[in-house]
PDB file of N, CA and C in Angstrom:
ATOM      1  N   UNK A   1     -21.816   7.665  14.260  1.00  0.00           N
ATOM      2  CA  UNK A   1     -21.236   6.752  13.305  1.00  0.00           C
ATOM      3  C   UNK A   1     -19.723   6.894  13.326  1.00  0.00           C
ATOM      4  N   UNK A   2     -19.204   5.945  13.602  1.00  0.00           N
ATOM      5  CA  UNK A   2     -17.625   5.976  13.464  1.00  0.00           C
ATOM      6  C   UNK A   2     -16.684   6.045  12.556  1.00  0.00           C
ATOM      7  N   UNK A   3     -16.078   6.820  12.469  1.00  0.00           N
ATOM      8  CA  UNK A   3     -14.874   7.401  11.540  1.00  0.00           C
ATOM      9  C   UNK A   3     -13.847   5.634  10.832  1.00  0.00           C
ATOM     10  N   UNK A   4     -14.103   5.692   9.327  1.00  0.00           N
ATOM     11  CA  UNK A   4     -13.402   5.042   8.608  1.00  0.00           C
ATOM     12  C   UNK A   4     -13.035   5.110   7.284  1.00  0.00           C
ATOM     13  N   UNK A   5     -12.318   4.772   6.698  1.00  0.00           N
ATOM     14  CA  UNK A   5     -11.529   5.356   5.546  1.00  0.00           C
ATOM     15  C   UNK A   5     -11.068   3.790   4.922  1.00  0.00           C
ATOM     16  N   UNK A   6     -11.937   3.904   3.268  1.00  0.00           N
ATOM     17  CA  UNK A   6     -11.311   2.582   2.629  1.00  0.00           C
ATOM     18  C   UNK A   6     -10.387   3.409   1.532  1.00  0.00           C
ATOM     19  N   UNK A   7      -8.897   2.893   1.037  1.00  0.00           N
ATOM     20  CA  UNK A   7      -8.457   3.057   0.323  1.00  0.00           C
ATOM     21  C   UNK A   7      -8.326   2.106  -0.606  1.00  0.00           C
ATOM     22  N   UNK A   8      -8.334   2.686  -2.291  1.00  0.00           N
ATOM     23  CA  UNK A   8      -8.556   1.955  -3.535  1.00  0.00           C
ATOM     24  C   UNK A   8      -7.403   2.338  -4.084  1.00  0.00           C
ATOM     25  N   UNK A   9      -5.987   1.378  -4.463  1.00  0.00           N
ATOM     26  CA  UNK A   9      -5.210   2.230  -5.022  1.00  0.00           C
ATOM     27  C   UNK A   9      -5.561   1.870  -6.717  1.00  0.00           C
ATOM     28  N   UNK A  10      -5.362   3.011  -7.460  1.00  0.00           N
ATOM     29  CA  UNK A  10      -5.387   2.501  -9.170  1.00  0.00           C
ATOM     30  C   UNK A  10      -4.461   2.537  -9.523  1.00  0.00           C
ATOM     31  N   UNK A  11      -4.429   2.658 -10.891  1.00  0.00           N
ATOM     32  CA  UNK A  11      -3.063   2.600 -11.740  1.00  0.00           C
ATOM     33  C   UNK A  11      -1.748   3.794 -11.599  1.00  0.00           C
ATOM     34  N   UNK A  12      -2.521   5.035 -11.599  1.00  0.00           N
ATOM     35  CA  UNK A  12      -1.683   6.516 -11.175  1.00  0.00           C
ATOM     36  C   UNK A  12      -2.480   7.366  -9.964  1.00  0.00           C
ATOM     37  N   UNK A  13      -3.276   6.764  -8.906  1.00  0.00           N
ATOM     38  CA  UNK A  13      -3.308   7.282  -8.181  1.00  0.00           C
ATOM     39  C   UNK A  13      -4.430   6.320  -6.645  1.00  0.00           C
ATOM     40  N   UNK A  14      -4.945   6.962  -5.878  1.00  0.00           N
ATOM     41  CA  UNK A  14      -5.448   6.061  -4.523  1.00  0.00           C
ATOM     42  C   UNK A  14      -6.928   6.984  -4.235  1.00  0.00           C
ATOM     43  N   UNK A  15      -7.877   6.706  -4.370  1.00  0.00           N
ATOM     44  CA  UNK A  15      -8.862   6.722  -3.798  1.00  0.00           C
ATOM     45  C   UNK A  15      -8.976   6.548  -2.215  1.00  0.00           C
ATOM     46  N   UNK A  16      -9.042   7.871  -1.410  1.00  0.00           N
ATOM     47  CA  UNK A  16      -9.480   7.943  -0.265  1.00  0.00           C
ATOM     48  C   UNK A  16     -11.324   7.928   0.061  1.00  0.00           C
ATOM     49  N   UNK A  17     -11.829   6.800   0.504  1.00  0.00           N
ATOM     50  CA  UNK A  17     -13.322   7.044   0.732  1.00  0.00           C
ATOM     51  C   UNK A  17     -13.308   7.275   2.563  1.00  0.00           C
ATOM     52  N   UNK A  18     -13.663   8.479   2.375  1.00  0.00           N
ATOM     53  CA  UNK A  18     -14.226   8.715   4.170  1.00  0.00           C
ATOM     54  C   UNK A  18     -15.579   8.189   4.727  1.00  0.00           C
ATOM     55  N   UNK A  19     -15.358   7.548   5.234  1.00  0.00           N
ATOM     56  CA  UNK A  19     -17.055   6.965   5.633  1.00  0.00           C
ATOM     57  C   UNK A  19     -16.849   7.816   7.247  1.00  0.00           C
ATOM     58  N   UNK A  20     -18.589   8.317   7.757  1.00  0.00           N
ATOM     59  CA  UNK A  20     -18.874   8.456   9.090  1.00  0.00           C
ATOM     60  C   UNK A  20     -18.504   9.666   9.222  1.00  0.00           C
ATOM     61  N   UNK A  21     -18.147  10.022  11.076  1.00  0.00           N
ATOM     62  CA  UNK A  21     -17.931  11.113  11.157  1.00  0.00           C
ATOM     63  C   UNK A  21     -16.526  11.267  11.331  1.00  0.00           C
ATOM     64  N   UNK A  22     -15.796  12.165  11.410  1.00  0.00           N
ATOM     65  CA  UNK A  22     -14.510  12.447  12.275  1.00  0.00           C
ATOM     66  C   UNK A  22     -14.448  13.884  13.030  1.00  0.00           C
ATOM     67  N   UNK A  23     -14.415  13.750  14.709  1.00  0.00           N
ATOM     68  CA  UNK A  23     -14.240  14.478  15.503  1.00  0.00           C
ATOM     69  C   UNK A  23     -12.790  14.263  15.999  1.00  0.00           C
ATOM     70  N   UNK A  24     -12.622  13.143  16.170  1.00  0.00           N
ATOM     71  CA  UNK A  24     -11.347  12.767  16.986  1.00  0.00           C
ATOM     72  C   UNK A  24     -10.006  12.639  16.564  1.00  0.00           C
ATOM     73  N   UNK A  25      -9.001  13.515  16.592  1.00  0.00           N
ATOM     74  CA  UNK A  25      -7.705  13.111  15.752  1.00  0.00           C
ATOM     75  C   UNK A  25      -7.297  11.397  15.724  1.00  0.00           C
ATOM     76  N   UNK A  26      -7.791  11.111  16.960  1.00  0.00           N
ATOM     77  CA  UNK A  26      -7.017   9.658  17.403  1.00  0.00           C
ATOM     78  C   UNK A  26      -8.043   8.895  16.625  1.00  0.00           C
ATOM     79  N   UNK A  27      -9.118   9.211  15.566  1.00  0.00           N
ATOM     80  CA  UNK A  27      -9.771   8.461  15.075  1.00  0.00           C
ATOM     81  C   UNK A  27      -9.375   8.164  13.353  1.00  0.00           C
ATOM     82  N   UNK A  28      -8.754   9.090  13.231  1.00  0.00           N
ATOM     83  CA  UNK A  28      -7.637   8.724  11.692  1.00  0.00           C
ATOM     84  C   UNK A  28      -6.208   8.438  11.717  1.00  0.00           C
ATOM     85  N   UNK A  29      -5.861   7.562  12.676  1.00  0.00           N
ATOM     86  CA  UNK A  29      -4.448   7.654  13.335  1.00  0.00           C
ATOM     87  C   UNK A  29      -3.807   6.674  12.260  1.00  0.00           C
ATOM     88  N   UNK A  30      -4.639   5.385  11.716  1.00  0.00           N
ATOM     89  CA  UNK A  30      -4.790   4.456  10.891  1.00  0.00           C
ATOM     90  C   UNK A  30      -4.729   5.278  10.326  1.00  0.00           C
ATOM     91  N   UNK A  31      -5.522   5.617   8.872  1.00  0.00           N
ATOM     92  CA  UNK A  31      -5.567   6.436   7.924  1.00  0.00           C
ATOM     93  C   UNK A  31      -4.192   7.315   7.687  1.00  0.00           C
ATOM     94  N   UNK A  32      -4.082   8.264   8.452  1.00  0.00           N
ATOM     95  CA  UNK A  32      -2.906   8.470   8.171  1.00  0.00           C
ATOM     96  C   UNK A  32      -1.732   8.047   8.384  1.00  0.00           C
ATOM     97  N   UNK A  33      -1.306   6.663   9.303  1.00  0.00           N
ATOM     98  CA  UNK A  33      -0.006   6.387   8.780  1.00  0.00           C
ATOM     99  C   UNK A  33      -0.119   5.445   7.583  1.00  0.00           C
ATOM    100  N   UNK A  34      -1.838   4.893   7.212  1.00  0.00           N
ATOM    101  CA  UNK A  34      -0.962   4.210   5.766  1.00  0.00           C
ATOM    102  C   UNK A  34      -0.866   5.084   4.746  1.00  0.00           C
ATOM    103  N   UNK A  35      -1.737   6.193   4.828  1.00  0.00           N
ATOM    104  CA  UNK A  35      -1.463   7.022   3.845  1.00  0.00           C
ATOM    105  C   UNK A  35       0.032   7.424   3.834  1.00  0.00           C
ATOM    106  N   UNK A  36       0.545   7.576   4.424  1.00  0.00           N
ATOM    107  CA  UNK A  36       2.336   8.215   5.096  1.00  0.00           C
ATOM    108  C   UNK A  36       3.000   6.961   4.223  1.00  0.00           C
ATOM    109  N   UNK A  37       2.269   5.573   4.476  1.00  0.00           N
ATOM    110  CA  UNK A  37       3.236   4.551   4.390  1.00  0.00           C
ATOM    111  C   UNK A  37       3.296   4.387   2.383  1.00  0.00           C
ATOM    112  N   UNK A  38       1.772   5.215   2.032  1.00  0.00           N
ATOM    113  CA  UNK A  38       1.509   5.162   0.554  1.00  0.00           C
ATOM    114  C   UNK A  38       2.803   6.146  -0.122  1.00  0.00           C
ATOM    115  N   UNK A  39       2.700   7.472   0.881  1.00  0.00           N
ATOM    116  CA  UNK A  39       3.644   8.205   0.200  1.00  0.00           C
ATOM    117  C   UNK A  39       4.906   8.307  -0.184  1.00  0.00           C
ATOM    118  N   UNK A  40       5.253   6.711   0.779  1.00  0.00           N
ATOM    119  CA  UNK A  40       6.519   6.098   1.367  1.00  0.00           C
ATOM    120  C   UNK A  40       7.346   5.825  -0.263  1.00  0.00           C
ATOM    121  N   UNK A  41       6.030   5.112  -0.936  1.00  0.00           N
ATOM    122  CA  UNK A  41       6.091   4.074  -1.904  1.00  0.00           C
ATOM    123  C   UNK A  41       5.523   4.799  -2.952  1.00  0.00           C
ATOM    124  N   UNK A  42       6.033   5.982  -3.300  1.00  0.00           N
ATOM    125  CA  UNK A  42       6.291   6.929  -3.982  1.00  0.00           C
ATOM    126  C   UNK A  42       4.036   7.062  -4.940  1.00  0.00           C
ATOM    127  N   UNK A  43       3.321   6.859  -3.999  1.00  0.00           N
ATOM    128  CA  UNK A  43       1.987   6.878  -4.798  1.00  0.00           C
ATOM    129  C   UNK A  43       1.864   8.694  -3.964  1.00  0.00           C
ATOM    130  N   UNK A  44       1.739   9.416  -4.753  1.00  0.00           N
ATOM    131  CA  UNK A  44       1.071  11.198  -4.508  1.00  0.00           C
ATOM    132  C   UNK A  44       0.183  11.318  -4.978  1.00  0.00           C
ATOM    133  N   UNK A  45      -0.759  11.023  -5.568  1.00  0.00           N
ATOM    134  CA  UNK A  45      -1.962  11.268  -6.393  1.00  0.00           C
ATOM    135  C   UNK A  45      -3.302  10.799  -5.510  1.00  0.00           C
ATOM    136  N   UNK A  46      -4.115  12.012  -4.971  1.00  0.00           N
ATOM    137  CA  UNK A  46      -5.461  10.758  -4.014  1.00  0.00           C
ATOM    138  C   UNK A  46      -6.691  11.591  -4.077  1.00  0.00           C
ATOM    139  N   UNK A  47      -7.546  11.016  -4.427  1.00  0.00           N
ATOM    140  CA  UNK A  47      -8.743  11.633  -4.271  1.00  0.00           C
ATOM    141  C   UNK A  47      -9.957  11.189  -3.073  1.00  0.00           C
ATOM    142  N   UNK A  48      -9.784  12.617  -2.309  1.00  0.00           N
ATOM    143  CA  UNK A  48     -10.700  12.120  -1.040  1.00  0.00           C
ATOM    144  C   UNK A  48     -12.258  11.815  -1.572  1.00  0.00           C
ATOM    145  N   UNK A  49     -12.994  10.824  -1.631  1.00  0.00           N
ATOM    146  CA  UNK A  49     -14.728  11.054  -1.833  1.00  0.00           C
ATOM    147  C   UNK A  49     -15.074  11.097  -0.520  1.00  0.00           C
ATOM    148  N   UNK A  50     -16.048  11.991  -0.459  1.00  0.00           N
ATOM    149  CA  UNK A  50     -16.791  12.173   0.479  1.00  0.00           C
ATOM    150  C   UNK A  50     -18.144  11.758   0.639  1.00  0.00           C
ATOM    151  N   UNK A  51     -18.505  10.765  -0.366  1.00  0.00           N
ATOM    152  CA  UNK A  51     -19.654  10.554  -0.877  1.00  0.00           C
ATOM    153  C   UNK A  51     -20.260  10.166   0.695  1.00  0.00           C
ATOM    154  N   UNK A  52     -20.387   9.329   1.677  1.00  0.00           N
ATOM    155  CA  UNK A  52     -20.436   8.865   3.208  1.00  0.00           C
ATOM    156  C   UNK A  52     -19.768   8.843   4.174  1.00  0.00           C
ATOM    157  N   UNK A  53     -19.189  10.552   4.329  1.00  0.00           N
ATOM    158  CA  UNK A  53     -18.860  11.016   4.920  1.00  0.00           C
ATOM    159  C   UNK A  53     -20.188  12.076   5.720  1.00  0.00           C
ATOM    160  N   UNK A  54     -19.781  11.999   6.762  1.00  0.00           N
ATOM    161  CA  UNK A  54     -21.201  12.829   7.420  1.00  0.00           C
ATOM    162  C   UNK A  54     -21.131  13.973   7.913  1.00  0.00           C
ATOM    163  N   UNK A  55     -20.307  13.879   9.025  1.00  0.00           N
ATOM    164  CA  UNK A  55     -20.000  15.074   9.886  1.00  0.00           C
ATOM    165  C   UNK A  55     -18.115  15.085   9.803  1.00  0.00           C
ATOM    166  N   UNK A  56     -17.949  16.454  10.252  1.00  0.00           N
ATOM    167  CA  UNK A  56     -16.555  16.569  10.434  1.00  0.00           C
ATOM    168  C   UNK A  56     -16.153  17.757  11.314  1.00  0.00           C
ATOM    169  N   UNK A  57     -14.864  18.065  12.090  1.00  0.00           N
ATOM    170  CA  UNK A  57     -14.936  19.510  12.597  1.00  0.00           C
ATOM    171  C   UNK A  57     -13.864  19.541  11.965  1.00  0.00           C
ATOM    172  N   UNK A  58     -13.229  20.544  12.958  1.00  0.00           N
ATOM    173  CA  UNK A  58     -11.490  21.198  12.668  1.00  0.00           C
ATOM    174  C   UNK A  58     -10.646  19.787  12.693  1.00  0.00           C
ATOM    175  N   UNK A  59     -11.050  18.978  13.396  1.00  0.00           N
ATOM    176  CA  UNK A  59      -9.871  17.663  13.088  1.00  0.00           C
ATOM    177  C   UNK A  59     -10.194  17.079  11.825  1.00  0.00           C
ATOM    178  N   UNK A  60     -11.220  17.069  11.001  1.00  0.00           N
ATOM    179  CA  UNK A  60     -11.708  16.423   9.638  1.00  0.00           C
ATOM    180  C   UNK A  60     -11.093  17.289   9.080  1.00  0.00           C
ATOM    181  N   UNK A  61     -10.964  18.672   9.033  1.00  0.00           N
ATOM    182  CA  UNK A  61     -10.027  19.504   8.150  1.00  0.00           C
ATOM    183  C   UNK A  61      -9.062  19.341   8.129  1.00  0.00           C
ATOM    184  N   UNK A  62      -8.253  19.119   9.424  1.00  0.00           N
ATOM    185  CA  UNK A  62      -6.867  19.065   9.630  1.00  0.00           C
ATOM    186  C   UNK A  62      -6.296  17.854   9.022  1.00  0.00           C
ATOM    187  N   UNK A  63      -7.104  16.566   8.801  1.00  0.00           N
ATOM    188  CA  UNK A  63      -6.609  14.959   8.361  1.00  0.00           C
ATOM    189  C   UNK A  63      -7.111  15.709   6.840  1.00  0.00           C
ATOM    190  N   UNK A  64      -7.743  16.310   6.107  1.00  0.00           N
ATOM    191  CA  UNK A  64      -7.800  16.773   4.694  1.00  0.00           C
ATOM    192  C   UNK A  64      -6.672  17.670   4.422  1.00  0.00           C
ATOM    193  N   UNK A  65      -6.081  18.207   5.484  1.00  0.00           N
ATOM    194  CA  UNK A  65      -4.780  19.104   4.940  1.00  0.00           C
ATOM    195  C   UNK A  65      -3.942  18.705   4.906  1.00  0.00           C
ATOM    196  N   UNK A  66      -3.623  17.899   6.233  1.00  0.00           N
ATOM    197  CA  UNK A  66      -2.274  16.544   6.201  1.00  0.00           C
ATOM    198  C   UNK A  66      -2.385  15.979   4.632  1.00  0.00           C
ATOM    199  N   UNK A  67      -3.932  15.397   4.297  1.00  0.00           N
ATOM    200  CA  UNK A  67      -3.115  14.377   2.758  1.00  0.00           C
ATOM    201  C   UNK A  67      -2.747  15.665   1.862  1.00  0.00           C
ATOM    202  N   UNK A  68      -3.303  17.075   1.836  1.00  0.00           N
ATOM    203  CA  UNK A  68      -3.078  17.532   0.780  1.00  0.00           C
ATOM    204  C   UNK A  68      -1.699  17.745   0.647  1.00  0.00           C
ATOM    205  N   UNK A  69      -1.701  18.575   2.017  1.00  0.00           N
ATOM    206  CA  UNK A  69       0.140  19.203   1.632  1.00  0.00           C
ATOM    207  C   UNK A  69       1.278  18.050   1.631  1.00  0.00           C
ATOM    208  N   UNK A  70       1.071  16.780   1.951  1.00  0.00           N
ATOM    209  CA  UNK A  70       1.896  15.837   2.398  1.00  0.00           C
ATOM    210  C   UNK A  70       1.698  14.964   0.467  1.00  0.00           C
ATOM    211  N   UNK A  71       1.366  15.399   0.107  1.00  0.00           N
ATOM    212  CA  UNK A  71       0.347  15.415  -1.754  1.00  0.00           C
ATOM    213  C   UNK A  71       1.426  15.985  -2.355  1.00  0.00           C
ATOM    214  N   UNK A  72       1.339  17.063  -2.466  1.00  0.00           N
ATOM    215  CA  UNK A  72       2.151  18.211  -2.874  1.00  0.00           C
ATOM    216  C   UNK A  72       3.525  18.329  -2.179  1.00  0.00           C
ATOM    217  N   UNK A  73       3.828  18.163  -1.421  1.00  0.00           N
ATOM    218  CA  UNK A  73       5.418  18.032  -0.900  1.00  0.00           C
ATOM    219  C   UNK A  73       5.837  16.738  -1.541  1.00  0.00           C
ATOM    220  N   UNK A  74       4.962  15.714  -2.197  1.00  0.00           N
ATOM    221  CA  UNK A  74       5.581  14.768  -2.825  1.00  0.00           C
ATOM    222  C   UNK A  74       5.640  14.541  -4.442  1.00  0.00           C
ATOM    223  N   UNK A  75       5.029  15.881  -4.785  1.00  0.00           N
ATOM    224  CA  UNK A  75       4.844  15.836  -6.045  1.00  0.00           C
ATOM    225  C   UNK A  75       3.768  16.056  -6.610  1.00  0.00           C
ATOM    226  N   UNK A  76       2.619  15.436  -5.834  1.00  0.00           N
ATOM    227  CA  UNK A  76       1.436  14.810  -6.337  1.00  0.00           C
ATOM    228  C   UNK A  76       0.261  16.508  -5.897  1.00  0.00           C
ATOM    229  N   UNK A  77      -0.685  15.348  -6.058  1.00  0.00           N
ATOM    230  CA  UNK A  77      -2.192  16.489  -5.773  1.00  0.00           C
ATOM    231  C   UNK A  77      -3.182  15.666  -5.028  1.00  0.00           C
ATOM    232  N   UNK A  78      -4.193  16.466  -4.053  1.00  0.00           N
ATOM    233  CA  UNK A  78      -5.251  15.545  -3.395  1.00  0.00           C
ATOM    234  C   UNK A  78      -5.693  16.621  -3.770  1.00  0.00           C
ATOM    235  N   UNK A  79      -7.606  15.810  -3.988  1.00  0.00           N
ATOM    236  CA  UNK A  79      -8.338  16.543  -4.435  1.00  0.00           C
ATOM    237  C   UNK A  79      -9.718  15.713  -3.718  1.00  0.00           C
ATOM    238  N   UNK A  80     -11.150  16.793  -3.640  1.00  0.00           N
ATOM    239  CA  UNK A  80     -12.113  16.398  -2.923  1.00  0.00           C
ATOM    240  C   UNK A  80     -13.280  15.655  -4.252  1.00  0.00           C
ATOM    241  N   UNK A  81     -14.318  15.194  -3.803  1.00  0.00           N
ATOM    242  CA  UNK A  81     -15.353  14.686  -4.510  1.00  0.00           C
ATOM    243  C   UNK A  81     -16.562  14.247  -3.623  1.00  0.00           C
ATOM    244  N   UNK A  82     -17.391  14.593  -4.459  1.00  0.00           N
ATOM    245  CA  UNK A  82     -19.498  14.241  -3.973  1.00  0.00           C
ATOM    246  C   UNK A  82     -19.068  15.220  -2.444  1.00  0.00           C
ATOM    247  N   UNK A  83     -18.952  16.004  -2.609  1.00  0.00           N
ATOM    248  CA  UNK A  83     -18.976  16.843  -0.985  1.00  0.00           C
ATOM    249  C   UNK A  83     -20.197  17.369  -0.408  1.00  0.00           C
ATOM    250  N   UNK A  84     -20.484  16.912   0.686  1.00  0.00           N
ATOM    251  CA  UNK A  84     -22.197  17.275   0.647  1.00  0.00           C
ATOM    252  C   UNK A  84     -22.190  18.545   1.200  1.00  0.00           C
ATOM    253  N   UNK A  85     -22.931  19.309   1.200  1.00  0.00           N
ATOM    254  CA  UNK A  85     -23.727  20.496   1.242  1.00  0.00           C
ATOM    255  C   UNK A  85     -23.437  20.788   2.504  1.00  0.00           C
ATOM    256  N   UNK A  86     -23.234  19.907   3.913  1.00  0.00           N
ATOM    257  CA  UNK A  86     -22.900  20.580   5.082  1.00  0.00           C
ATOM    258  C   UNK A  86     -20.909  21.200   5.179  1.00  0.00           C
ATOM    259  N   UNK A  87     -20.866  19.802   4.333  1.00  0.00           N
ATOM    260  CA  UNK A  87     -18.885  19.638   4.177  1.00  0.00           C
ATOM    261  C   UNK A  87     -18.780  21.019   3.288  1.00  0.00           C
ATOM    262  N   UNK A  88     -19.466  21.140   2.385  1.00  0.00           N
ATOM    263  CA  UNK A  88     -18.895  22.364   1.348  1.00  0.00           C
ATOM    264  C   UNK A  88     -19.533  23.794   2.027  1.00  0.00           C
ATOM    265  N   UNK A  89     -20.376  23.750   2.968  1.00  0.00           N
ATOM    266  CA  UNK A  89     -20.450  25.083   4.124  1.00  0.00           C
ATOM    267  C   UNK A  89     -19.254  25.084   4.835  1.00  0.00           C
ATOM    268  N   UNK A  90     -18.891  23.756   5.841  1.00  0.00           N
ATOM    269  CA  UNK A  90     -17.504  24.093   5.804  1.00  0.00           C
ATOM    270  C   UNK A  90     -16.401  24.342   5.368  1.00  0.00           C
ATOM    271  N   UNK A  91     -16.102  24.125   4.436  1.00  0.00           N
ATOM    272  CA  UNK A  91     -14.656  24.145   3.517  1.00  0.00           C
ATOM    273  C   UNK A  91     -15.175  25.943   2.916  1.00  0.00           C
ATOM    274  N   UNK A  92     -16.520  25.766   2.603  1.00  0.00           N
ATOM    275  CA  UNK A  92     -16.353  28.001   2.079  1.00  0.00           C
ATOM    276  C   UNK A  92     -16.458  28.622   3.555  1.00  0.00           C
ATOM    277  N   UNK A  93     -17.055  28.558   4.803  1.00  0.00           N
ATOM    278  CA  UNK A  93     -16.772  29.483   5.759  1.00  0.00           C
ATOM    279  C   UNK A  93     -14.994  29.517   6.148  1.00  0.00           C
ATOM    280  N   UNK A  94     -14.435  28.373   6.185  1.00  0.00           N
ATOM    281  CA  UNK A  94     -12.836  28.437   6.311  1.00  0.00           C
ATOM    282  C   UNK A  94     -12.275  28.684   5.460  1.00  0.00           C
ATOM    283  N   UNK A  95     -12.770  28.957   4.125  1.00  0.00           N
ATOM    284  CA  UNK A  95     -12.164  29.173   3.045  1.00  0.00           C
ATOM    285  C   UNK A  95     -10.995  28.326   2.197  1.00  0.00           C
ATOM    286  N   UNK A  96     -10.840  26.977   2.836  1.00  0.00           N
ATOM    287  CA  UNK A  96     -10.677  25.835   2.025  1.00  0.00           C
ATOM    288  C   UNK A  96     -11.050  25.341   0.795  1.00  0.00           C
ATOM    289  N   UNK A  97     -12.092  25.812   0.305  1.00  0.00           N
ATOM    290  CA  UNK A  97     -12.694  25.888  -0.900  1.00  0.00           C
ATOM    291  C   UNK A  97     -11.854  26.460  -2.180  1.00  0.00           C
ATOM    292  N   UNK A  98     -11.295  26.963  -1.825  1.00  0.00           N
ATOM    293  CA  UNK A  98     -10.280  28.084  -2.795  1.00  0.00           C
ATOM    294  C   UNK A  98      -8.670  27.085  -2.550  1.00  0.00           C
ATOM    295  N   UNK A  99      -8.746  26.043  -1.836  1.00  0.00           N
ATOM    296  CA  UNK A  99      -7.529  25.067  -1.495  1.00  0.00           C
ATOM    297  C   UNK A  99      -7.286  24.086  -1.914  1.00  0.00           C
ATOM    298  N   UNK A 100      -8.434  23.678  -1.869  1.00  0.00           N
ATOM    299  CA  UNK A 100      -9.079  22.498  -2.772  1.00  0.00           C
ATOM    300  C   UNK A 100      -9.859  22.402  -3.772  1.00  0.00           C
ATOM    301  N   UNK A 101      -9.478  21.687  -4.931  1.00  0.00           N
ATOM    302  CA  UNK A 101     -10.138  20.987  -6.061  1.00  0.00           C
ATOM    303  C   UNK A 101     -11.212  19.999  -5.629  1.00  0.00           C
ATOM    304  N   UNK A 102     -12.376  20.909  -5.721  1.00  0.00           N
ATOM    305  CA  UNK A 102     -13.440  20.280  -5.711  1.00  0.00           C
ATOM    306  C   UNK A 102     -14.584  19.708  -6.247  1.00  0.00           C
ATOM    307  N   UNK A 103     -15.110  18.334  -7.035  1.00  0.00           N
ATOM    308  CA  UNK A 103     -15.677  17.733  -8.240  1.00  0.00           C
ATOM    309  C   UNK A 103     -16.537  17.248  -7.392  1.00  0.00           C
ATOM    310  N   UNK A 104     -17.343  17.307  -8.544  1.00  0.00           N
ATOM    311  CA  UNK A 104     -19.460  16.567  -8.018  1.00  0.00           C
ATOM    312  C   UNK A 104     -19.193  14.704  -8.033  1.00  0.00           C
ATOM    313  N   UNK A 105     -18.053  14.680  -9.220  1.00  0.00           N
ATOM    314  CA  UNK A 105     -18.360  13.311  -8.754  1.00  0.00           C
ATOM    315  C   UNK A 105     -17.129  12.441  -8.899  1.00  0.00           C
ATOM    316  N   UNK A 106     -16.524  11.079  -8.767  1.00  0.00           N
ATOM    317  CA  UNK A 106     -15.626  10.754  -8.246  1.00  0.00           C
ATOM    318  C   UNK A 106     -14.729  10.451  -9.961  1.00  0.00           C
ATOM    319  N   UNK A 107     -15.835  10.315 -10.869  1.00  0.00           N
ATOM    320  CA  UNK A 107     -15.066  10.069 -12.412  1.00  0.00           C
ATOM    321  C   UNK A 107     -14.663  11.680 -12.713  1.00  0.00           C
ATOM    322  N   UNK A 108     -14.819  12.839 -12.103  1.00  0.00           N
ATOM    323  CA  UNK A 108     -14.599  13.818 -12.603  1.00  0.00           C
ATOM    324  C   UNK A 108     -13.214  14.281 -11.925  1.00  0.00           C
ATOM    325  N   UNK A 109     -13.299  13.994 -10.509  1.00  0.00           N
ATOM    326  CA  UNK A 109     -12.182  14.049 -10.080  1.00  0.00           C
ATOM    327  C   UNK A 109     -10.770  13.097 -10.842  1.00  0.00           C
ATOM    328  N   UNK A 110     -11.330  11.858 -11.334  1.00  0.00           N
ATOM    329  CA  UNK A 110     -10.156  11.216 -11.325  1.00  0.00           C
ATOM    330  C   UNK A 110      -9.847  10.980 -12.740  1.00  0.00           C
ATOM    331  N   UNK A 111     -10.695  11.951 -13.625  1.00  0.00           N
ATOM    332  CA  UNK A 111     -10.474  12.980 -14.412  1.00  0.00           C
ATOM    333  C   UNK A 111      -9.259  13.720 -14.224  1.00  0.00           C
ATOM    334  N   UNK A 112      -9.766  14.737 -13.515  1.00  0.00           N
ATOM    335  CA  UNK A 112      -8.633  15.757 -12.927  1.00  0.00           C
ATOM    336  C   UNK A 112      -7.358  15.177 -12.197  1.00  0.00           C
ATOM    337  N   UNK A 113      -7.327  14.449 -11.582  1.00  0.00           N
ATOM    338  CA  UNK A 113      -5.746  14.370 -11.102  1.00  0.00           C
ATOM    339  C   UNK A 113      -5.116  13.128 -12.378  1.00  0.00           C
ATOM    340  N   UNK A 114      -5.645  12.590 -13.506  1.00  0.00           N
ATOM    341  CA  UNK A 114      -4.883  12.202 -14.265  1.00  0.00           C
ATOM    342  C   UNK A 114      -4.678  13.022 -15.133  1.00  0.00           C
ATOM    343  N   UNK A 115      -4.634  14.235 -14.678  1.00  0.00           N
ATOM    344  CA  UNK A 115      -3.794  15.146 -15.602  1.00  0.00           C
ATOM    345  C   UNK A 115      -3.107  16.105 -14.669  1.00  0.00           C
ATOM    346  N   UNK A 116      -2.401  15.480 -13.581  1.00  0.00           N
ATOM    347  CA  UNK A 116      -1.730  16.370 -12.965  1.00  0.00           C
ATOM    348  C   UNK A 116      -0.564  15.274 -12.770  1.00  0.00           C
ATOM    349  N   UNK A 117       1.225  16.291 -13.007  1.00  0.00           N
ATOM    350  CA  UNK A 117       1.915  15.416 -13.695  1.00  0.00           C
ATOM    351  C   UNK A 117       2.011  14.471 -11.966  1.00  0.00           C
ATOM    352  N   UNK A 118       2.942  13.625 -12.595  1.00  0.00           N
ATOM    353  CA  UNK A 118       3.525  12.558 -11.265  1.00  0.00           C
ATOM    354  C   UNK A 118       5.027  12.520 -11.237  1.00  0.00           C
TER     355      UNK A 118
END
């Protein structure tokens, strides 16, 4: 299943939905320059769902660290949501888990980053 990403922007922050898998850096190349182009236009606030997201390796981590720290160098916060059970084996064997703010569901997350300032 092929790697895609819809973004929702709201009022104080952007909904990242990952759909599929991501193996391939060159497969979020999109994704991250509009995200780059979001941060451009002063939006820092994003919550990745993972709700249909499937598979991921070290490059699915690496496009989750790009939004975070590129988050936080702008002010803002990225944070995870609905992470399934294979994604949250990965994120505790790398110990990402302890990096990320991680919520069961996408109103809880966006909960949490409207209370993180802007």
């Amino acid at each position: 299943m092929e790697f895609s990403c819809d973004f929702n922007v709201k009022t104080d922050h952007c909904v990242l939905t990952f759909k599929g898998n991501l193996i391939e850096r060159n497969q979020a190349n999109d994704t991250l320059d509009r995200f780059a182009d979001m941060v451009s236009k002063d939006i820092n606030r994003f919550i990745i769902d993972l709700n249909d997201f499937k598979y991921m390796n070290s490059t699915g981590l690496n496009v989750m660290l790009m939004v975070l720290t590129k988050s936080r160098k702008a002010g803002g916060e990225a944070v995870l949501c609905n992470v399934s059970s294979n994604i949250s084996s990965l994120l505790s064997v790398t110990k990402l888990n302890s990096v990320f703010s991680v919520y069961n569901s996408l109103a809880e997350a966006e909960e949490a980053i409207s209370k993180v300032a802007n």
